[in-house]
ModelCIF file with pLDDT and N, C-alpha, C, O atoms, coordinates in Angstrom:
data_MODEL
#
_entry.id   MODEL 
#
_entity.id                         1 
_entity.type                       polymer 
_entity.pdbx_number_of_molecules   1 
#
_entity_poly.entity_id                      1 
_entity_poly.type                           'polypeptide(L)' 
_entity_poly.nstd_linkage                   no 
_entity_poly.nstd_monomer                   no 
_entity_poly.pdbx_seq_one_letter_code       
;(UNK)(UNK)(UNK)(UNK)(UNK)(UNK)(UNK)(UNK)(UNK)(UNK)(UNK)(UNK)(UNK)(UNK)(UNK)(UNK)
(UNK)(UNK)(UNK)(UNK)(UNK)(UNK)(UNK)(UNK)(UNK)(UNK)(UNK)(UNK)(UNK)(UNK)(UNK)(UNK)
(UNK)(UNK)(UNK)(UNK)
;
_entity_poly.pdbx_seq_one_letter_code_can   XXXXXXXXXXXXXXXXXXXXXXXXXXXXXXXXXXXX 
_entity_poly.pdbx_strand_id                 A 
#
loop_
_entity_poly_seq.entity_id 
_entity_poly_seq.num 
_entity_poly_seq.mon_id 
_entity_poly_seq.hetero 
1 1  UNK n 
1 2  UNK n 
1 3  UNK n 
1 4  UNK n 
1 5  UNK n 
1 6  UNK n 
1 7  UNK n 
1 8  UNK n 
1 9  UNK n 
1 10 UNK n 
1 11 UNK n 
1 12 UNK n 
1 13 UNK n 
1 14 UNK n 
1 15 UNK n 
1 16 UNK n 
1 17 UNK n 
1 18 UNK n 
1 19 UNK n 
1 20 UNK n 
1 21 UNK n 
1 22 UNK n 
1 23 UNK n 
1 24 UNK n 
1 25 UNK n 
1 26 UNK n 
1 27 UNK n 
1 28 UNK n 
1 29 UNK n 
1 30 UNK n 
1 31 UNK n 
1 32 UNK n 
1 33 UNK n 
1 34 UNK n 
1 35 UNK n 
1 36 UNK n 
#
_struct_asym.id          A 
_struct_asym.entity_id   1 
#
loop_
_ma_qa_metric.id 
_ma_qa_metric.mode 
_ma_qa_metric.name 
_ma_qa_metric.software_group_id 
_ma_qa_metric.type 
1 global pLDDT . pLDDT 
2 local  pLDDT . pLDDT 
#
_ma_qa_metric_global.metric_id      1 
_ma_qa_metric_global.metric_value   92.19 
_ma_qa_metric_global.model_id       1 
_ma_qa_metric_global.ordinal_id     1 
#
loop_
_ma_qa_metric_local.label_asym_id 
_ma_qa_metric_local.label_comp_id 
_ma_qa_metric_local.label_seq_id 
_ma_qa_metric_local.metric_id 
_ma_qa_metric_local.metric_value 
_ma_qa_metric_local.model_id 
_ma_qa_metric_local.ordinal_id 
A UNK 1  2 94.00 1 1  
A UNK 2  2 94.00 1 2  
A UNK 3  2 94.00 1 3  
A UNK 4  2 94.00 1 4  
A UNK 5  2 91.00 1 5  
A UNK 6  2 89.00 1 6  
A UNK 7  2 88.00 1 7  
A UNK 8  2 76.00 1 8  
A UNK 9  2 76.00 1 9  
A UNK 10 2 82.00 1 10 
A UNK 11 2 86.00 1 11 
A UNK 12 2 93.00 1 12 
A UNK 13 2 96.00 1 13 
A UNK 14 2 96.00 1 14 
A UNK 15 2 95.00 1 15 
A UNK 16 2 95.00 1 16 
A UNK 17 2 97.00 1 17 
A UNK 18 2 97.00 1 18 
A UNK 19 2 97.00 1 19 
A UNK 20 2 97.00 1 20 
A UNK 21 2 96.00 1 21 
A UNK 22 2 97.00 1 22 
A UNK 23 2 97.00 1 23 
A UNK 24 2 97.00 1 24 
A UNK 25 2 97.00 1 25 
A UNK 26 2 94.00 1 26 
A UNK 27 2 91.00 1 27 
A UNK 28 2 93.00 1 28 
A UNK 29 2 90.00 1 29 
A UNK 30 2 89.00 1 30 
A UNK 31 2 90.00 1 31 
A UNK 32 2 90.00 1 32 
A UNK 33 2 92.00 1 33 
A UNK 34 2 89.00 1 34 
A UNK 35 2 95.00 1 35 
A UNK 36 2 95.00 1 36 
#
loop_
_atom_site.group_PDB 
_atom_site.id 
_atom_site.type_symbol 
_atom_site.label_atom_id 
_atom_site.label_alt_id 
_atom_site.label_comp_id 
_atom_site.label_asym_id 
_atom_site.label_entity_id 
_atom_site.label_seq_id 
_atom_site.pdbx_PDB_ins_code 
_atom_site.Cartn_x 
_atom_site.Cartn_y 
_atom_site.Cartn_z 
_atom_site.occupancy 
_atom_site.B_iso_or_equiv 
_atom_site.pdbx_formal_charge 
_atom_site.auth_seq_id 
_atom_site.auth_comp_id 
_atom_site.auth_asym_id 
_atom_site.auth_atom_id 
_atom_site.pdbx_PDB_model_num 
ATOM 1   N N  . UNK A 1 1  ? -78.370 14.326 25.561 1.00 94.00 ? 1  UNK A N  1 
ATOM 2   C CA . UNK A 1 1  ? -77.383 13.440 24.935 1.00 94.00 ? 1  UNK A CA 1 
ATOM 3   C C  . UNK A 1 1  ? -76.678 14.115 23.772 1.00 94.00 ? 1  UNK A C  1 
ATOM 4   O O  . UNK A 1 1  ? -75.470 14.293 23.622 1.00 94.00 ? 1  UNK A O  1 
ATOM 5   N N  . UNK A 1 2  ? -77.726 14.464 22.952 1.00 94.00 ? 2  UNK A N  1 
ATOM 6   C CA . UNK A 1 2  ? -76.628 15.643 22.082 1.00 94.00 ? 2  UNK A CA 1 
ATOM 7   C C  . UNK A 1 2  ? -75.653 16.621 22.456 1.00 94.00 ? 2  UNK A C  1 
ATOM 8   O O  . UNK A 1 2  ? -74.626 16.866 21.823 1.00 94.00 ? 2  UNK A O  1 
ATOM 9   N N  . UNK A 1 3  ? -76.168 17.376 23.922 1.00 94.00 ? 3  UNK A N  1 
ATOM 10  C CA . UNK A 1 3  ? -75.431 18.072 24.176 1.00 94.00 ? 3  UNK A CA 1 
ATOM 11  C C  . UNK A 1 3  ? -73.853 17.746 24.809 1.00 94.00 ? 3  UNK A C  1 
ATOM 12  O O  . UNK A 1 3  ? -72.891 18.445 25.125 1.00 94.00 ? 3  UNK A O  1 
ATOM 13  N N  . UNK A 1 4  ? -74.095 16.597 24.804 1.00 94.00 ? 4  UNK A N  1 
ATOM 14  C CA . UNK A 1 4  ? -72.942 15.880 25.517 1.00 94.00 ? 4  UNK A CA 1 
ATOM 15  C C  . UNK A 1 4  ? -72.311 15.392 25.045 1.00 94.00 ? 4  UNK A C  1 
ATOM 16  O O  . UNK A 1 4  ? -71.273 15.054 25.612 1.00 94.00 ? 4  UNK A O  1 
ATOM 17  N N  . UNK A 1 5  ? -72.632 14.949 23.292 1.00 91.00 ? 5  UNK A N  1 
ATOM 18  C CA . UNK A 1 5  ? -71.974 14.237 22.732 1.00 91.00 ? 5  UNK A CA 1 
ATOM 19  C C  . UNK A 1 5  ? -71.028 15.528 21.916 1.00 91.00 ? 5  UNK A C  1 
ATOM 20  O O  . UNK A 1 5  ? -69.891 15.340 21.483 1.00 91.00 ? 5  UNK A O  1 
ATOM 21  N N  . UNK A 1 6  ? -71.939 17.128 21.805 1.00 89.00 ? 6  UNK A N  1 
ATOM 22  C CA . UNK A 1 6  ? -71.090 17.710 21.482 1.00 89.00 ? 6  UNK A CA 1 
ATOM 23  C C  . UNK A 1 6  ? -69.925 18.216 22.682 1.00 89.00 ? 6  UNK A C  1 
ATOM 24  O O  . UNK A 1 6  ? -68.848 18.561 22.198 1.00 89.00 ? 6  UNK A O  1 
ATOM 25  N N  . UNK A 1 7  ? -69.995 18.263 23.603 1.00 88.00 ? 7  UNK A N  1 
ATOM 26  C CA . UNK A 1 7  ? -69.467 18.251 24.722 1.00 88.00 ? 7  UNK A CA 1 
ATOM 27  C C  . UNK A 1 7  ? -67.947 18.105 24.417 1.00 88.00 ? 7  UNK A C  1 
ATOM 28  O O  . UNK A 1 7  ? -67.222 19.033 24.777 1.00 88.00 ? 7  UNK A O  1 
ATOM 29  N N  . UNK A 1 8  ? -67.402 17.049 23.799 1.00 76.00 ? 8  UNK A N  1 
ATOM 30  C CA . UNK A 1 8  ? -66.040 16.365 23.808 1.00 76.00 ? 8  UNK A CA 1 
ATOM 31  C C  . UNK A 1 8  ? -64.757 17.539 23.690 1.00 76.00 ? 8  UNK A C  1 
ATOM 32  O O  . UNK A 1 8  ? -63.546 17.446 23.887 1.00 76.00 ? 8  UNK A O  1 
ATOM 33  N N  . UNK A 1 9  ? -65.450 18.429 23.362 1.00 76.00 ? 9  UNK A N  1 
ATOM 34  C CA . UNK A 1 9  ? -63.622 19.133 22.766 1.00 76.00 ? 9  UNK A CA 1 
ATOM 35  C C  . UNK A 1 9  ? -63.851 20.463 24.065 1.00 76.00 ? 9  UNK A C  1 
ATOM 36  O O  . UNK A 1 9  ? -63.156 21.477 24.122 1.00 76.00 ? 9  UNK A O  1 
ATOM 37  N N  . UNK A 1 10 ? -64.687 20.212 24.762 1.00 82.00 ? 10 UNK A N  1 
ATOM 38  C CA . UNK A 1 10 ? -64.654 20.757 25.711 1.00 82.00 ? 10 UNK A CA 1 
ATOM 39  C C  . UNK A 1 10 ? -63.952 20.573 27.041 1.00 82.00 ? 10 UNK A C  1 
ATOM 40  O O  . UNK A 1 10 ? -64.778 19.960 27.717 1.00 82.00 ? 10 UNK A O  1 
ATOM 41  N N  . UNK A 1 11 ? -63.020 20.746 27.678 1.00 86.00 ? 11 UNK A N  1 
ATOM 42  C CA . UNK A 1 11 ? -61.762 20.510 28.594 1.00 86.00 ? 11 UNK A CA 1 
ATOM 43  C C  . UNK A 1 11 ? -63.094 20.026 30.035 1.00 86.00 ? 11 UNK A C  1 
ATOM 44  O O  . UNK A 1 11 ? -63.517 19.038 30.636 1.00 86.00 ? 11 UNK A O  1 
ATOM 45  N N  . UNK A 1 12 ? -63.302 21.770 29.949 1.00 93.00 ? 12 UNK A N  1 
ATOM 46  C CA . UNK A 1 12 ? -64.082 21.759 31.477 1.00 93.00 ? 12 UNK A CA 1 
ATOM 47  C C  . UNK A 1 12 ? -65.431 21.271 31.306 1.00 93.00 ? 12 UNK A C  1 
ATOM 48  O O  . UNK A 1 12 ? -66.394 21.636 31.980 1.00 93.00 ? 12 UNK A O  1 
ATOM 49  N N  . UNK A 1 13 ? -65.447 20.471 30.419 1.00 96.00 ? 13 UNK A N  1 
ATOM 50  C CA . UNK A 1 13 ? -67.234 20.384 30.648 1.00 96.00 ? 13 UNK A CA 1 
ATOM 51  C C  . UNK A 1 13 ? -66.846 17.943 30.992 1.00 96.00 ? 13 UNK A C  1 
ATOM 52  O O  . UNK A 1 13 ? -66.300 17.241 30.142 1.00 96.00 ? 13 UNK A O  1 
ATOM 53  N N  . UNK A 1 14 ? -67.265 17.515 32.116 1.00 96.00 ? 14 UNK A N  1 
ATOM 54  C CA . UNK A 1 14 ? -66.701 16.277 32.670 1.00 96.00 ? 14 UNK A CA 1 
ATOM 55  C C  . UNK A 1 14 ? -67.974 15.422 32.190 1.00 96.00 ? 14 UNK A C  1 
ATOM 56  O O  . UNK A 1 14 ? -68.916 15.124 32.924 1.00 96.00 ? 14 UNK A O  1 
ATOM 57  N N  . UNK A 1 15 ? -67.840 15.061 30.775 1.00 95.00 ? 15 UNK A N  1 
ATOM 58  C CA . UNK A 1 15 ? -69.000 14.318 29.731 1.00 95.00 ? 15 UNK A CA 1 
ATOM 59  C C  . UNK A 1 15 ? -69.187 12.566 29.989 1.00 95.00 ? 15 UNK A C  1 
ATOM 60  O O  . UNK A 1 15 ? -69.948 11.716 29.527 1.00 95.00 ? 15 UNK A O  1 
ATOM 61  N N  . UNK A 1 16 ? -68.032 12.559 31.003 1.00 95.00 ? 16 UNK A N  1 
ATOM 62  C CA . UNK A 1 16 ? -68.070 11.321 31.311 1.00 95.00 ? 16 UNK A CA 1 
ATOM 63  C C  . UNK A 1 16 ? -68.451 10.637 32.674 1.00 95.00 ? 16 UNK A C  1 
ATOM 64  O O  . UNK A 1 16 ? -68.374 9.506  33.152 1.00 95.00 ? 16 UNK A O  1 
ATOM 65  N N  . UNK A 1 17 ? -68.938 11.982 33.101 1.00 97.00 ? 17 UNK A N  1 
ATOM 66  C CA . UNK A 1 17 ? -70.071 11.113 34.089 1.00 97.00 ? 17 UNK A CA 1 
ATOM 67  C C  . UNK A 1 17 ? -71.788 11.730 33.999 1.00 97.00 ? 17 UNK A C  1 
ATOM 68  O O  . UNK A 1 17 ? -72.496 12.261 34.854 1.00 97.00 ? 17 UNK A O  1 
ATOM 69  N N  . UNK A 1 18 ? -71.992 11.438 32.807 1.00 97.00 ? 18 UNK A N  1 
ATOM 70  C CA . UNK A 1 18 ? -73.209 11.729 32.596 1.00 97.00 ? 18 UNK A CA 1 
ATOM 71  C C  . UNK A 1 18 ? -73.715 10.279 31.626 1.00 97.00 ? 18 UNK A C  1 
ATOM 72  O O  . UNK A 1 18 ? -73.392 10.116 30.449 1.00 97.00 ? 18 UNK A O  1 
ATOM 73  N N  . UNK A 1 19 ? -74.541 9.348  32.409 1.00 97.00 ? 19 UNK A N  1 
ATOM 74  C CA . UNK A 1 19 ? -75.130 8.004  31.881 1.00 97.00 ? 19 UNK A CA 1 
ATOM 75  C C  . UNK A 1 19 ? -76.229 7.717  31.718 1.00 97.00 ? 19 UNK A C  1 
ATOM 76  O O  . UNK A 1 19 ? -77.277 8.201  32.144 1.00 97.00 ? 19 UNK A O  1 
ATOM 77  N N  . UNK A 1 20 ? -75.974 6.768  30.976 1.00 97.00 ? 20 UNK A N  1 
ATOM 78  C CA . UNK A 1 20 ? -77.988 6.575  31.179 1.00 97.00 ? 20 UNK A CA 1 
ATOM 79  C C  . UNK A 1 20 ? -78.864 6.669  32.309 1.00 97.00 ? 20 UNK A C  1 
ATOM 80  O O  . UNK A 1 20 ? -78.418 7.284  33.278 1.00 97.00 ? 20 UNK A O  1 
ATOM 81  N N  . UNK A 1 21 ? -79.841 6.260  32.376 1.00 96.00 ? 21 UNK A N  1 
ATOM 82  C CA . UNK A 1 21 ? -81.117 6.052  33.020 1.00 96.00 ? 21 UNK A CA 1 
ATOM 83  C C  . UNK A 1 21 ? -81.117 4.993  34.382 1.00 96.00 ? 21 UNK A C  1 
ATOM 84  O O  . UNK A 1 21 ? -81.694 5.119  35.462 1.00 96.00 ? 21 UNK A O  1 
ATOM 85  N N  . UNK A 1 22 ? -80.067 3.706  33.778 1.00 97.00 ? 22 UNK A N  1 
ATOM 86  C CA . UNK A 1 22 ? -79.628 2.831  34.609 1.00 97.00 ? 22 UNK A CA 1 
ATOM 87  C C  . UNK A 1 22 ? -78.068 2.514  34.575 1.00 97.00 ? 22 UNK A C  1 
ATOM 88  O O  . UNK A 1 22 ? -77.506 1.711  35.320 1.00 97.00 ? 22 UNK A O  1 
ATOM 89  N N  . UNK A 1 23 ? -77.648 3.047  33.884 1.00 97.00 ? 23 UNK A N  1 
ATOM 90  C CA . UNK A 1 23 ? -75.974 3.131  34.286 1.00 97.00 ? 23 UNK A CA 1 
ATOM 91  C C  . UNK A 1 23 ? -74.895 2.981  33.573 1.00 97.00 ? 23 UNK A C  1 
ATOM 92  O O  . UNK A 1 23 ? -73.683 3.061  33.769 1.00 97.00 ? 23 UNK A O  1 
ATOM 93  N N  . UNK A 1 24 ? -75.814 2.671  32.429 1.00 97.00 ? 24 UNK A N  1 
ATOM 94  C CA . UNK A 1 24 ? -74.852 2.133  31.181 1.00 97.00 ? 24 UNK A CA 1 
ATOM 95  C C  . UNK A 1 24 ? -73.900 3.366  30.743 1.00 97.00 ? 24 UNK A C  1 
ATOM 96  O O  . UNK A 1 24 ? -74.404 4.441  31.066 1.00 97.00 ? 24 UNK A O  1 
ATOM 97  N N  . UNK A 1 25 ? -72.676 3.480  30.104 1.00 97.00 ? 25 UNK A N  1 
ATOM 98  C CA . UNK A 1 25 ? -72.198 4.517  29.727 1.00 97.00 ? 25 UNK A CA 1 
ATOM 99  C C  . UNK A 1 25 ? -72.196 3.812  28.476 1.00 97.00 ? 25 UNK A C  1 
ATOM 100 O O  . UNK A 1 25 ? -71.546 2.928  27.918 1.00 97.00 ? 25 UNK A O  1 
ATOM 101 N N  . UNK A 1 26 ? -73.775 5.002  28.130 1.00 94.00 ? 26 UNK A N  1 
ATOM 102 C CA . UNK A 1 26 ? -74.315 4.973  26.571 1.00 94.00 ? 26 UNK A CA 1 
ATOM 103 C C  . UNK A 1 26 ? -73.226 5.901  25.374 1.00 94.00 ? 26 UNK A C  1 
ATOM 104 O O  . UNK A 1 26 ? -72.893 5.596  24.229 1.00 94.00 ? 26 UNK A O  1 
ATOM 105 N N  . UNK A 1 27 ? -72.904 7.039  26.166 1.00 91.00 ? 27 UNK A N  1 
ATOM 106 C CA . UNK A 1 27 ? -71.992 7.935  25.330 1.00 91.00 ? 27 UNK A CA 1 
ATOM 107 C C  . UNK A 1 27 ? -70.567 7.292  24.842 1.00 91.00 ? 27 UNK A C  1 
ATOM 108 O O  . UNK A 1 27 ? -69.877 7.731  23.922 1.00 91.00 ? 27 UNK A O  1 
ATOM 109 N N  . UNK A 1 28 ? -70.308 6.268  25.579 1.00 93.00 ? 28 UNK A N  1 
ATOM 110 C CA . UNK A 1 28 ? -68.951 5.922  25.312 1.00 93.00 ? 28 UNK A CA 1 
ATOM 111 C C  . UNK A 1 28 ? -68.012 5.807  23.821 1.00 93.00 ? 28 UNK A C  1 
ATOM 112 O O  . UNK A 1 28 ? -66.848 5.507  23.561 1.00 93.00 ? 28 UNK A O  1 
ATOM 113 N N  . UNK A 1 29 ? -68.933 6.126  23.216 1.00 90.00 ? 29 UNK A N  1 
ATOM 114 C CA . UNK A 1 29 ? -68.095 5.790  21.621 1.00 90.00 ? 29 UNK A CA 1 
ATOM 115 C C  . UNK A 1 29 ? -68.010 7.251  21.211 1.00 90.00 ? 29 UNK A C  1 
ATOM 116 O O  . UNK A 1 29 ? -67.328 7.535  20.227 1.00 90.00 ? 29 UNK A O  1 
ATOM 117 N N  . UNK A 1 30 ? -68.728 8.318  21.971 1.00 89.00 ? 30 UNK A N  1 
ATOM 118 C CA . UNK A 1 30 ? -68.164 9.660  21.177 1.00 89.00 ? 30 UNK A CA 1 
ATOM 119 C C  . UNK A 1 30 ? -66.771 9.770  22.143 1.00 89.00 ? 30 UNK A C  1 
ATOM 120 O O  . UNK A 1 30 ? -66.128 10.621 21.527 1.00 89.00 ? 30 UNK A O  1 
ATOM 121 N N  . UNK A 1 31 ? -66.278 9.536  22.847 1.00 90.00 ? 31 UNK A N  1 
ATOM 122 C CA . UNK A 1 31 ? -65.004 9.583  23.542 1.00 90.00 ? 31 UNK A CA 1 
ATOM 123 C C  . UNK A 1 31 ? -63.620 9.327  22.323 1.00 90.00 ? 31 UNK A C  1 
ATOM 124 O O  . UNK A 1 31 ? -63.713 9.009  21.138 1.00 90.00 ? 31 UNK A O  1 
ATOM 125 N N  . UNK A 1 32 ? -62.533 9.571  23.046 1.00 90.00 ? 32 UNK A N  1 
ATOM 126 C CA . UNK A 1 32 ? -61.364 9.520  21.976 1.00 90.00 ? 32 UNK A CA 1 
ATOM 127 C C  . UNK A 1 32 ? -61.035 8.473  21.187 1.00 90.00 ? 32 UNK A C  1 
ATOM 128 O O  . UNK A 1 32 ? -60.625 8.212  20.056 1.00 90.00 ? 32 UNK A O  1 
ATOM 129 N N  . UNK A 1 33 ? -61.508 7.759  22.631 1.00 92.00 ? 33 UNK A N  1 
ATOM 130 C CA . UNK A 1 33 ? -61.274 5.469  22.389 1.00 92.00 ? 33 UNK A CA 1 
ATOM 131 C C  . UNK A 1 33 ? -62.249 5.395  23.175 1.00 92.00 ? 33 UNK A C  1 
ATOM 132 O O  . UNK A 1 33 ? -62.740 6.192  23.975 1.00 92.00 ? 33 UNK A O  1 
ATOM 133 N N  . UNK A 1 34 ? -62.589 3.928  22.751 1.00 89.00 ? 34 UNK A N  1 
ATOM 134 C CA . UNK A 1 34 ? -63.919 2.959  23.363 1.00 89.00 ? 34 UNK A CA 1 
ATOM 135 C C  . UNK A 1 34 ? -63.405 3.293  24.899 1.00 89.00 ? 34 UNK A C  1 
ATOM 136 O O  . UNK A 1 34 ? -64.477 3.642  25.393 1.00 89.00 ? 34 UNK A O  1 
ATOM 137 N N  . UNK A 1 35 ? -62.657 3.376  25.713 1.00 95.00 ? 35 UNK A N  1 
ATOM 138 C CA . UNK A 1 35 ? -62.337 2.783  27.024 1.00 95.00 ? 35 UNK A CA 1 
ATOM 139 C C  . UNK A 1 35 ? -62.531 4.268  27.963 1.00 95.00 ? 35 UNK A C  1 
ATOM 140 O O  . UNK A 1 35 ? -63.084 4.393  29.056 1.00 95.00 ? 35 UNK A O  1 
ATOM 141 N N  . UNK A 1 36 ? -62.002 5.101  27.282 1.00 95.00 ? 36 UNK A N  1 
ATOM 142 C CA . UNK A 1 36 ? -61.903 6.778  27.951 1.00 95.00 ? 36 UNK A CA 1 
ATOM 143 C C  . UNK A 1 36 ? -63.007 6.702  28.955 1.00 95.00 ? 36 UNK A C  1 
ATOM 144 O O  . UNK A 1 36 ? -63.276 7.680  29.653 1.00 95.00 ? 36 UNK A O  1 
#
């Protein structure tokens, strides 16, 4: 999760399909906006 949250300014690295355990998209607030 850290690594993912540093992840963001990374183009090629696709941080947004990596979720929880059961599906939640826990990371969603390190994104640009809530919705990304």
């Amino acid at each position: 999760g850290w690594a993912m949250n540093a992840a963001h300014g990374l183009s090629d690295v696709p941080a947004h399909r990596v979720v929880n355990r059961i599906g939640v998209l826990s990371g969603k607030n390190h994104f640009s906006s809530p919705n990304e």
